[in-house]
Protein backbone atom coordinates (compact mmCIF):
# COMPACT_ATOMS: atom_id res chain seq x y z
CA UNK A 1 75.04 123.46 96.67
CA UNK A 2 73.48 123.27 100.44
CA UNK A 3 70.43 121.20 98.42
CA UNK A 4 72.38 118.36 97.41
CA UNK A 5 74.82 118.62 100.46
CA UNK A 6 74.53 114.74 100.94
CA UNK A 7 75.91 114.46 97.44
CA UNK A 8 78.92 115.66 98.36
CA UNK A 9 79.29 114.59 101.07
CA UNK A 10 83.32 114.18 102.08
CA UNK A 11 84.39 115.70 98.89
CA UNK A 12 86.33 118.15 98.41
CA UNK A 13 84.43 120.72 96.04
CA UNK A 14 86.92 123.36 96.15
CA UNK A 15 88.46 120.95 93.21
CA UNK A 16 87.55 119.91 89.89
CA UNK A 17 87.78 116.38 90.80
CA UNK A 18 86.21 116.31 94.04
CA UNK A 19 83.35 118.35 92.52
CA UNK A 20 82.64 115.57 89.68
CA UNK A 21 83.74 112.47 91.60
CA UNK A 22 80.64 110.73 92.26
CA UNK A 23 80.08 111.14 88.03
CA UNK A 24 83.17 110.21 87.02
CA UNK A 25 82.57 106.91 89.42
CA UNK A 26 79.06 106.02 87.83
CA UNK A 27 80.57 106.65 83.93
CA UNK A 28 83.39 104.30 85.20
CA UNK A 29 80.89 101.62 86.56
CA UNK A 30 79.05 102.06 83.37
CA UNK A 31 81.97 101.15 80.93
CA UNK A 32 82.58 98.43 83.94
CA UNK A 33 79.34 96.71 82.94
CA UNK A 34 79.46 97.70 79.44
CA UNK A 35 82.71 95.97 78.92
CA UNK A 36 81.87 92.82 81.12
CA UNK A 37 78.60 92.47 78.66
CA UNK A 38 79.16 92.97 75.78
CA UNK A 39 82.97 91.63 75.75
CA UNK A 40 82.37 88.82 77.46
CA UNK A 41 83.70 86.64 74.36
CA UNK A 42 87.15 88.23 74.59
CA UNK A 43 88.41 88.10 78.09
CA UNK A 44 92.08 90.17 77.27
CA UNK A 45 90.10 92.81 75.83
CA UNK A 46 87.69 92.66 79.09
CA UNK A 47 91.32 92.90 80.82
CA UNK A 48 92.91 96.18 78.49
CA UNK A 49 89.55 98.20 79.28
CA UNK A 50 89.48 97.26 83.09
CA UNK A 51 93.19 98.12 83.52
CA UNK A 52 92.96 101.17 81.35
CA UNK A 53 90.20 102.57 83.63
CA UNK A 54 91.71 101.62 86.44
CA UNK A 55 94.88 103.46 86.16
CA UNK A 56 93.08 106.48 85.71
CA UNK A 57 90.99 106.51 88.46
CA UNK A 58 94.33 105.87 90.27
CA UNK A 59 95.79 108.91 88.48
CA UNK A 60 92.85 110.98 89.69
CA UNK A 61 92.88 110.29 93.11
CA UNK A 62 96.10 111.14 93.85
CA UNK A 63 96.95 113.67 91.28
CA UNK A 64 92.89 115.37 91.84
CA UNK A 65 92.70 114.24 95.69
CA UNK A 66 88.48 114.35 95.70
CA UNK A 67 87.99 113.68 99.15
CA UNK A 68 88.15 115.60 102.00
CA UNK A 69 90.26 113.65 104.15
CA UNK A 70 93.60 112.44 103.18
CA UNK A 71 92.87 108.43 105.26
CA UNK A 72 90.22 108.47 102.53
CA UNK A 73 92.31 109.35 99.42
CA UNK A 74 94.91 106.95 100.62
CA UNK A 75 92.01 103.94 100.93
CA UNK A 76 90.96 105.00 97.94
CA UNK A 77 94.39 104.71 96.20
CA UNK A 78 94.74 100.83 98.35
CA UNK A 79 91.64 100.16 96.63
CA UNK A 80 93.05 100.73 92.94
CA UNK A 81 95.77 99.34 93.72
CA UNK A 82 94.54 95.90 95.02
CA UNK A 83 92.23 95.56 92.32
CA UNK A 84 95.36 96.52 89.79
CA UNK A 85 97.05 93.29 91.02
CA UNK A 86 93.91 91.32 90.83
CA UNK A 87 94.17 92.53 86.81
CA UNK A 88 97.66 91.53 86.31
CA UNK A 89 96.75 88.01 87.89
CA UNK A 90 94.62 87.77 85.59
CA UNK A 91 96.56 88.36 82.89
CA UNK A 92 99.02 86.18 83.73
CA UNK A 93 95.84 83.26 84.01
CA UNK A 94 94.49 84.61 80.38
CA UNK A 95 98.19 84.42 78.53
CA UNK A 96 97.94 80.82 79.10
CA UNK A 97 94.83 79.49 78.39
């Protein structure tokens, strides 16, 4: 663990999520880009996924609490949150067009 110290880095390892945050992050950035590509054609789709993935990194953080400090677990949660309402804006734009 003291090897890849910088890794971790204001996680908390003592739990499961804290321990595989920084993967779960670059899987969710990968179905991110994934999505944006390759569903480009079908925005409300684009929308579902987004949301979907979203929520659960919401559910993570504050059921899993991966950080170290609980300022950062709350930004974390403002973070999903704001970009939650973003989505539903967008919904709202794509249901009419």
């Amino acid at each position: 663990m003291k090897k890849f110290s910088t890794l971790f880095q204001g996680l908390s390892v003592k739990r499961v999520v804290g321990r595989y945050w920084n993967f779960m992050v670059l899987i969710r950035w990968s179905i991110t880009i994934i999505t944006l590509v390759c569903l480009r054609d079908y925005p409300t789709f684009q929308i579902m996924i987004l949301v979907a993935l979203t929520t659960s990194a919401q559910l993570l953080i504050i059921i899993g609490r991966p950080f170290l400090e609980s300022l950062d677990n709350k930004i974390s949660i403002f973070n999903e949150l704001m970009i939650s309402i973003y989505l539903y804006m967008l919904i709202a734009l794509v249901a009419f067009t």
